[in-house]
N, C-alpha and C. Protein backbone atom coordinates (compact mmCIF):
# COMPACT_ATOMS: atom_id res chain seq x y z
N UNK A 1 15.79 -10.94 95.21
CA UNK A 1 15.30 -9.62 95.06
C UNK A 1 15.25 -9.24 93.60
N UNK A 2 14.03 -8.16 93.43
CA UNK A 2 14.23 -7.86 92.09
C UNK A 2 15.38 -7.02 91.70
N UNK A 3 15.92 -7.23 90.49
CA UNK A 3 17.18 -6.75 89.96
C UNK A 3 16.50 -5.25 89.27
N UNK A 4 17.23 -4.46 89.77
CA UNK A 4 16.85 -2.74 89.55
C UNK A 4 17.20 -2.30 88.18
N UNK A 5 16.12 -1.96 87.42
CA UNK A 5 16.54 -2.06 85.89
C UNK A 5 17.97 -0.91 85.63
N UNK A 6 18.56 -1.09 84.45
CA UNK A 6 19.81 -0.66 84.47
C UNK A 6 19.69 0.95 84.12
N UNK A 7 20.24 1.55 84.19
CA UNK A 7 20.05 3.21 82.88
C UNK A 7 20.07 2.88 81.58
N UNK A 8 20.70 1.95 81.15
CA UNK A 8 20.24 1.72 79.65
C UNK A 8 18.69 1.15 79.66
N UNK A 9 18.60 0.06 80.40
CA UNK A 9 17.08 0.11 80.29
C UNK A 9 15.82 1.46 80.62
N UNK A 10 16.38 1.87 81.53
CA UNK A 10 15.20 2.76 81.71
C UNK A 10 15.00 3.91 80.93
N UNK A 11 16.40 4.49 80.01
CA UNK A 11 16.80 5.39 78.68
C UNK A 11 15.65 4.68 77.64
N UNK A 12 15.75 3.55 77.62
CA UNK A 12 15.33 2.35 76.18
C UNK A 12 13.81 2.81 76.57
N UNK A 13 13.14 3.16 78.05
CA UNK A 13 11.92 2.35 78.32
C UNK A 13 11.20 3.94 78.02
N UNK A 14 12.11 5.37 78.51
CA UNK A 14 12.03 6.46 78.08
C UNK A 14 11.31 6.69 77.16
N UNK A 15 12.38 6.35 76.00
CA UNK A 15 12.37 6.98 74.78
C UNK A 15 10.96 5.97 74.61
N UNK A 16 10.75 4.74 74.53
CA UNK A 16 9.62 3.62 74.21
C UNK A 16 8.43 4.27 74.46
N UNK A 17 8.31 5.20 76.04
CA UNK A 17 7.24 5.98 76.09
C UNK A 17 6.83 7.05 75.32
N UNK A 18 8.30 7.64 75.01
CA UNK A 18 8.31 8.81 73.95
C UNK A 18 7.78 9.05 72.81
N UNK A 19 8.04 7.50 72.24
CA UNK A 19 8.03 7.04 70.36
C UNK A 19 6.46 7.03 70.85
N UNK A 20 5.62 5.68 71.59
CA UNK A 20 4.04 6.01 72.11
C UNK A 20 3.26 6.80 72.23
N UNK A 21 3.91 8.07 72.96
CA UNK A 21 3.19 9.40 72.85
C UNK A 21 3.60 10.21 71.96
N UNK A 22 4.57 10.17 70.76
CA UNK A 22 4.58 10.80 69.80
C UNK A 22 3.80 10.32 68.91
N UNK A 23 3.57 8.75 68.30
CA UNK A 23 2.97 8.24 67.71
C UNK A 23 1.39 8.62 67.58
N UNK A 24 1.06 8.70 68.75
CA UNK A 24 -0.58 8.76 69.57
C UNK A 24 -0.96 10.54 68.92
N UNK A 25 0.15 11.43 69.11
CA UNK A 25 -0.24 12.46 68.66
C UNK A 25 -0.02 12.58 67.00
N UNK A 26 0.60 12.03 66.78
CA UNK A 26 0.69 12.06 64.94
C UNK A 26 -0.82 11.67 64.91
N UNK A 27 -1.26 9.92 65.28
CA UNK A 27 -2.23 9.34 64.88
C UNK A 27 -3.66 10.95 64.58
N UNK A 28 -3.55 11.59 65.73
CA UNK A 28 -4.49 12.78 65.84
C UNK A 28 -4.41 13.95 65.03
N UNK A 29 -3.13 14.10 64.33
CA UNK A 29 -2.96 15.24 64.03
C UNK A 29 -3.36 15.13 62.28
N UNK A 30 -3.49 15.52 61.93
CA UNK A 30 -4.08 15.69 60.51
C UNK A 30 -2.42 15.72 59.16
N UNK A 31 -2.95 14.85 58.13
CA UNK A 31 -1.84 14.54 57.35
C UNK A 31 -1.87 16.11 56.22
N UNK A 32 -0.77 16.12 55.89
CA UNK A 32 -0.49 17.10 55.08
C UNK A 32 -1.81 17.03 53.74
N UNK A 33 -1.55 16.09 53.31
CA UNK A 33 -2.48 15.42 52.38
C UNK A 33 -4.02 15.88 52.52
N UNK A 34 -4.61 15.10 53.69
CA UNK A 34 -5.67 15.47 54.15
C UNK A 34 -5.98 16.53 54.44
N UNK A 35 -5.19 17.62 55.23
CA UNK A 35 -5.13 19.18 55.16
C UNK A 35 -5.52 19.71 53.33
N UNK A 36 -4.71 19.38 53.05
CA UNK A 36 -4.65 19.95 51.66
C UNK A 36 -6.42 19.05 51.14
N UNK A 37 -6.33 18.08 50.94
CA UNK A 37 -8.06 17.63 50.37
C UNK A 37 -8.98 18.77 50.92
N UNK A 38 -8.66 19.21 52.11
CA UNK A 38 -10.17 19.31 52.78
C UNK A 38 -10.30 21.07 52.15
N UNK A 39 -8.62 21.53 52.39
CA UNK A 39 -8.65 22.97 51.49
C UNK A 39 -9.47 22.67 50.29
N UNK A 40 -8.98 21.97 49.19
CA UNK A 40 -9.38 22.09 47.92
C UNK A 40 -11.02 21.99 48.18
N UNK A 41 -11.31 21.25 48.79
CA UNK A 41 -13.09 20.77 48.54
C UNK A 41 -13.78 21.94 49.56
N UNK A 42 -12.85 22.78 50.47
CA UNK A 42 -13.70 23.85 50.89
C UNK A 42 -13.86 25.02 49.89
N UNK A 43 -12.59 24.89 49.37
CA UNK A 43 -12.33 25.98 48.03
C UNK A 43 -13.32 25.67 47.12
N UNK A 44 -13.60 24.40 46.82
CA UNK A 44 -14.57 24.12 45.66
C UNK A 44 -15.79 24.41 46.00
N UNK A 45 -16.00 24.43 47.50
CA UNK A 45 -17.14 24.95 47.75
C UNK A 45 -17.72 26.11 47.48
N UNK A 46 -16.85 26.67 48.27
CA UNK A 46 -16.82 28.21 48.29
C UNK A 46 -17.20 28.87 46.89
N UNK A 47 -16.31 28.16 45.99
CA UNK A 47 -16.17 28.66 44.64
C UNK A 47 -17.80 28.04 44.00
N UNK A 48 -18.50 27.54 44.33
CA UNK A 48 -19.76 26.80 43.99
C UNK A 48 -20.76 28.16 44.14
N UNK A 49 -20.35 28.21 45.42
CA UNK A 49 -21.55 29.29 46.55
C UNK A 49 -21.06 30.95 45.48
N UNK A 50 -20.48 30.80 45.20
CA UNK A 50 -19.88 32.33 44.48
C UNK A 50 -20.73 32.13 43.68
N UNK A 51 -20.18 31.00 42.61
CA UNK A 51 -21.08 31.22 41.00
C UNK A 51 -22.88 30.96 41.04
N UNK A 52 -22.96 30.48 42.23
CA UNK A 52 -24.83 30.35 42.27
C UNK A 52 -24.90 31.58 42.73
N UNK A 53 -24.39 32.56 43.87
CA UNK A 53 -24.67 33.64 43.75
C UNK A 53 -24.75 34.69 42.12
N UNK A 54 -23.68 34.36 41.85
CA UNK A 54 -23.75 35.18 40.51
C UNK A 54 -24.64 34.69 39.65
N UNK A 55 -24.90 33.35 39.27
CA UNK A 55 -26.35 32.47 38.62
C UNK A 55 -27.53 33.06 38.85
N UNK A 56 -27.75 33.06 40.59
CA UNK A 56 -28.96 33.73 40.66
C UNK A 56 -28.76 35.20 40.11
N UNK A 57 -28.07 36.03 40.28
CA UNK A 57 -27.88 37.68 40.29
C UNK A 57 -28.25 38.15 38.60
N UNK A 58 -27.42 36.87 38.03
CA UNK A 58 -27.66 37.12 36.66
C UNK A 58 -29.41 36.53 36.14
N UNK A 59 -29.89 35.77 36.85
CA UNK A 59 -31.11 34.85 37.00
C UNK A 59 -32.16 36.41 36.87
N UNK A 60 -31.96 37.08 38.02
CA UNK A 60 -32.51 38.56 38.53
C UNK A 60 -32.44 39.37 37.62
N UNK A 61 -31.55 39.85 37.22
CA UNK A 61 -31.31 40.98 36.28
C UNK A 61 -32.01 40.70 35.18
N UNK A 62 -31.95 38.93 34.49
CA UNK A 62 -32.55 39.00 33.28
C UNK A 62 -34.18 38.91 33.42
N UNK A 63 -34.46 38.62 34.22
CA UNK A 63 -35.99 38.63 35.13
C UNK A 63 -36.22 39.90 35.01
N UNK A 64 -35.42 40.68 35.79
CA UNK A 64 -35.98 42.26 35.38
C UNK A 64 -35.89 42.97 34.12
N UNK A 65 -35.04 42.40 33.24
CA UNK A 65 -34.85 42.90 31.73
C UNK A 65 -36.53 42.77 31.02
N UNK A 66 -36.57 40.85 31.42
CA UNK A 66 -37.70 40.69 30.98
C UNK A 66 -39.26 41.55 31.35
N UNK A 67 -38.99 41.50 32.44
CA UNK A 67 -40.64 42.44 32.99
C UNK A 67 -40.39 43.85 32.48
N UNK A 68 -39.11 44.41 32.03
CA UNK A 68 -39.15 45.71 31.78
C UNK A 68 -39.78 46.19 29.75
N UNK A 69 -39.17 44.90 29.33
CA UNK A 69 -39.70 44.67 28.11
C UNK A 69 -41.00 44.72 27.86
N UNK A 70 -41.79 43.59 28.58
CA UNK A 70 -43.16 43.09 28.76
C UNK A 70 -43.67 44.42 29.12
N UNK A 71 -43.02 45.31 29.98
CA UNK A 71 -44.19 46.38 30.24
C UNK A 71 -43.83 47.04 29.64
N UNK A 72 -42.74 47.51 28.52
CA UNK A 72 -42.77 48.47 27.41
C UNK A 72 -43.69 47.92 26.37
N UNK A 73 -43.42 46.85 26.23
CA UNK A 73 -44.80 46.27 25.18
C UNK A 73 -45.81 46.47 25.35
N UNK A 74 -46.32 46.44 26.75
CA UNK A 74 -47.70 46.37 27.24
C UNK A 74 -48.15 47.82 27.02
N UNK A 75 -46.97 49.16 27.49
CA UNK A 75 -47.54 50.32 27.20
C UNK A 75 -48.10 50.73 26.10
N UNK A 76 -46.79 50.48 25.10
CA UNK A 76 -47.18 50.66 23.86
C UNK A 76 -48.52 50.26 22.83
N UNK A 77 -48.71 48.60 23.34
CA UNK A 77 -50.12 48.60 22.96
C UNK A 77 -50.95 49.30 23.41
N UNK A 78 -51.18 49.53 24.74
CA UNK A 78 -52.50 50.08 25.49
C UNK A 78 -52.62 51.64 24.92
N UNK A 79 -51.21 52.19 24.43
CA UNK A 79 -51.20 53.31 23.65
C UNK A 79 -51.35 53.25 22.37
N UNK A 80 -51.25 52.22 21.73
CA UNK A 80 -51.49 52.03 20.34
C UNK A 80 -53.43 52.10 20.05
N UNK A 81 -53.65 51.21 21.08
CA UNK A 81 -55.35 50.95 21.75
C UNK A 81 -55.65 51.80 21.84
N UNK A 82 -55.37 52.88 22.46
CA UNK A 82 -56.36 53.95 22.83
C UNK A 82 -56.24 55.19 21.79
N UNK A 83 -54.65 55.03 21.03
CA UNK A 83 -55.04 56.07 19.89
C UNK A 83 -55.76 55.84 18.80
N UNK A 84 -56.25 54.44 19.00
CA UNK A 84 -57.51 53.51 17.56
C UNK A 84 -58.32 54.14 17.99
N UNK A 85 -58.86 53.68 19.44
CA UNK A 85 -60.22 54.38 20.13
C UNK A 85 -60.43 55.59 19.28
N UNK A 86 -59.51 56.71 19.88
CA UNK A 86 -59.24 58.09 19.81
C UNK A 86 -59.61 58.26 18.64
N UNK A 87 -59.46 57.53 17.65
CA UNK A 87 -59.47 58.00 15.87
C UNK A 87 -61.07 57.31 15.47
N UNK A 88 -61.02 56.37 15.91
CA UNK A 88 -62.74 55.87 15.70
C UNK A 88 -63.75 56.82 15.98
N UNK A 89 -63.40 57.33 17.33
CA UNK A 89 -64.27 58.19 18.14
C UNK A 89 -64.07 59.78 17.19
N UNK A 90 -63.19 59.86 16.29
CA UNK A 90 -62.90 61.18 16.27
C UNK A 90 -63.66 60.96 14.87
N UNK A 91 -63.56 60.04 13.87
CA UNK A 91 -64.41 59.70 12.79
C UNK A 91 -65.59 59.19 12.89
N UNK A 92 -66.03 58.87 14.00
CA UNK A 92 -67.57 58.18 14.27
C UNK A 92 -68.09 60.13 15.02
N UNK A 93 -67.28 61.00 15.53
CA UNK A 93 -67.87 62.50 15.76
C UNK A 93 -68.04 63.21 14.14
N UNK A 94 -66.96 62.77 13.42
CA UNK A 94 -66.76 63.62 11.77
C UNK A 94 -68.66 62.92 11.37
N UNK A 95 -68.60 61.94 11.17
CA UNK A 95 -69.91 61.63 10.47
C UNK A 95 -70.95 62.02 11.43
N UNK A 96 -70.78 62.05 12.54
CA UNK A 96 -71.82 62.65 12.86
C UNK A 96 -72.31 64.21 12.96
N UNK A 97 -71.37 64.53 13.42
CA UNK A 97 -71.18 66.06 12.82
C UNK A 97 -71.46 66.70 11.97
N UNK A 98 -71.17 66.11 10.57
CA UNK A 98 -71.90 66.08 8.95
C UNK A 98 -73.29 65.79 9.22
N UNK A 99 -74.22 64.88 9.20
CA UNK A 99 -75.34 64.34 9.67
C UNK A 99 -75.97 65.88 10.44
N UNK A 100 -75.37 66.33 11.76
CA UNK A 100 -76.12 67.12 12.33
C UNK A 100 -76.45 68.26 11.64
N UNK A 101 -75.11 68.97 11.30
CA UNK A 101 -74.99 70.12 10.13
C UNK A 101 -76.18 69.96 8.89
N UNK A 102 -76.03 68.69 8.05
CA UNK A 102 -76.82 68.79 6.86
C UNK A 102 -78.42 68.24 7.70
N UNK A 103 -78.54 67.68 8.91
CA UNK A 103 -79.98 67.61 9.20
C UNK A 103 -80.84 68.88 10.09
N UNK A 104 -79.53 69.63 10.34
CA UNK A 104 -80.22 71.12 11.19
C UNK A 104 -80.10 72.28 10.03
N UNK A 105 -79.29 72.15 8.94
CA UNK A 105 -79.63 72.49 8.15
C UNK A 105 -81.20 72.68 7.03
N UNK A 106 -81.22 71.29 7.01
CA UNK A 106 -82.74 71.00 6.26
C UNK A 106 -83.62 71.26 7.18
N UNK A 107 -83.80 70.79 8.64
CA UNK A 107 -84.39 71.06 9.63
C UNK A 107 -84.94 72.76 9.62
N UNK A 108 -83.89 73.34 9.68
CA UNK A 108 -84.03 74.84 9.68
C UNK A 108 -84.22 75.95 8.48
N UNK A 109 -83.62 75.27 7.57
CA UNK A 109 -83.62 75.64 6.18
C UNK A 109 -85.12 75.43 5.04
N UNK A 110 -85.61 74.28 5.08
CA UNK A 110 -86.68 73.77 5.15
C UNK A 110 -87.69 75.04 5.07
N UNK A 111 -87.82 74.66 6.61
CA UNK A 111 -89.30 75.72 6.76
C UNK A 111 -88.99 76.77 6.61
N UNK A 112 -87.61 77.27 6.33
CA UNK A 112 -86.91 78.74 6.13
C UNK A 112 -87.31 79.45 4.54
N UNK A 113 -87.18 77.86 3.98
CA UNK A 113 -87.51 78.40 2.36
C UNK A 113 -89.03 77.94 1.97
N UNK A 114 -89.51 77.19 2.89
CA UNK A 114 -90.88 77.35 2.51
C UNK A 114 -91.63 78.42 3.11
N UNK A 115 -91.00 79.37 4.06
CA UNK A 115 -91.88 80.25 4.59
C UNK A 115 -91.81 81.15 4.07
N UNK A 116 -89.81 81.62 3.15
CA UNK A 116 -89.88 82.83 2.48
C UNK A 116 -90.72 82.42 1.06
N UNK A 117 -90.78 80.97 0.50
CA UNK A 117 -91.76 81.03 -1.10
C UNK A 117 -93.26 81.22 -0.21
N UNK A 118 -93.84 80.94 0.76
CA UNK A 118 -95.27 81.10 0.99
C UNK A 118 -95.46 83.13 1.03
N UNK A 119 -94.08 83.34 1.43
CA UNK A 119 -94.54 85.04 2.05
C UNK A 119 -94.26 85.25 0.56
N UNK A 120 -93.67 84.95 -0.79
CA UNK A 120 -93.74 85.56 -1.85
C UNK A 120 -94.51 85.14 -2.83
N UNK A 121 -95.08 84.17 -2.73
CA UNK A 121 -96.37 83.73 -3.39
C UNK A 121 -97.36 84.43 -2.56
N UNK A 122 -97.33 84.94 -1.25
CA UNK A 122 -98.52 85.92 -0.96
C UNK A 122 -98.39 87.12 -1.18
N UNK A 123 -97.48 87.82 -1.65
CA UNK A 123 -97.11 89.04 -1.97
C UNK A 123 -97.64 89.15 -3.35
N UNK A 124 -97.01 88.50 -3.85
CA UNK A 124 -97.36 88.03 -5.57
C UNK A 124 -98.47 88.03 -5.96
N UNK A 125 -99.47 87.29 -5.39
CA UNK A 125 -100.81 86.73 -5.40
C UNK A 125 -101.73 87.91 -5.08
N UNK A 126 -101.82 88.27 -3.90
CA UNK A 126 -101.92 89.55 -3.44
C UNK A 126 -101.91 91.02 -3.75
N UNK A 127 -100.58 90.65 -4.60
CA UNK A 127 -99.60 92.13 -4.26
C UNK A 127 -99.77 92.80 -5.48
């Protein structure tokens, strides 16, 4: 017959199962070490995703610095432009203005003084 294992054996065969299924769950469970790697490289992540946020943010702001420049420049010429216009137009009216004055002048003046010497050379002549 088979011989019925002893209590020391079956204590020995216990614990044998014990050390197996403790082992089996270490094998699964994650090393201090490895815990800690996977922190740091999520941290490094994280810390990545922060500063490209702020990269871009600062990316933005100077983007808008720039277009705000560009269109103060842009005003300023188009105002610089149109007060040239403004002064051309206001000296191309001066000469003409002169021109009209001294040609409605002669225009009017003209036959004004040849009509008063004809009426006093007929008075004269006449008179």
């Amino acid at each position: 017959m088979a011989e019925e294992p002893s209590l020391f054996q079956m204590i020995r065969e216990d614990i044998a199962a014990f050390r197996r299924e403790t082992n089996d769950r270490l094998d699964r469970l994650v090393s201090q070490d490895a815990f800690e790697a996977e922190r740091r490289r999520r941290d490094e992540q994280h810390a990545a995703l922060v500063q490209d946020i702020a990269d871009e943010r600062a990316a933005r702001v100077a983007d808008i610095e720039r277009e705000r420049a560009a269109r103060v420049v842009a005003v300023k010429e188009e105002r610089d432009m149109r007060e040239k216009v403004e002064e051309e137009l206001r000296a191309k009216n001066a000469v003409v203005g002169l021109w009209v004055r001294w040609g409605l002048g002669f225009v009017v003046g003209l036959p004004a003084a040849a009509l008063a010497l004809w009426a006093l050379l007929q008075r004269g002549v006449g008179g």
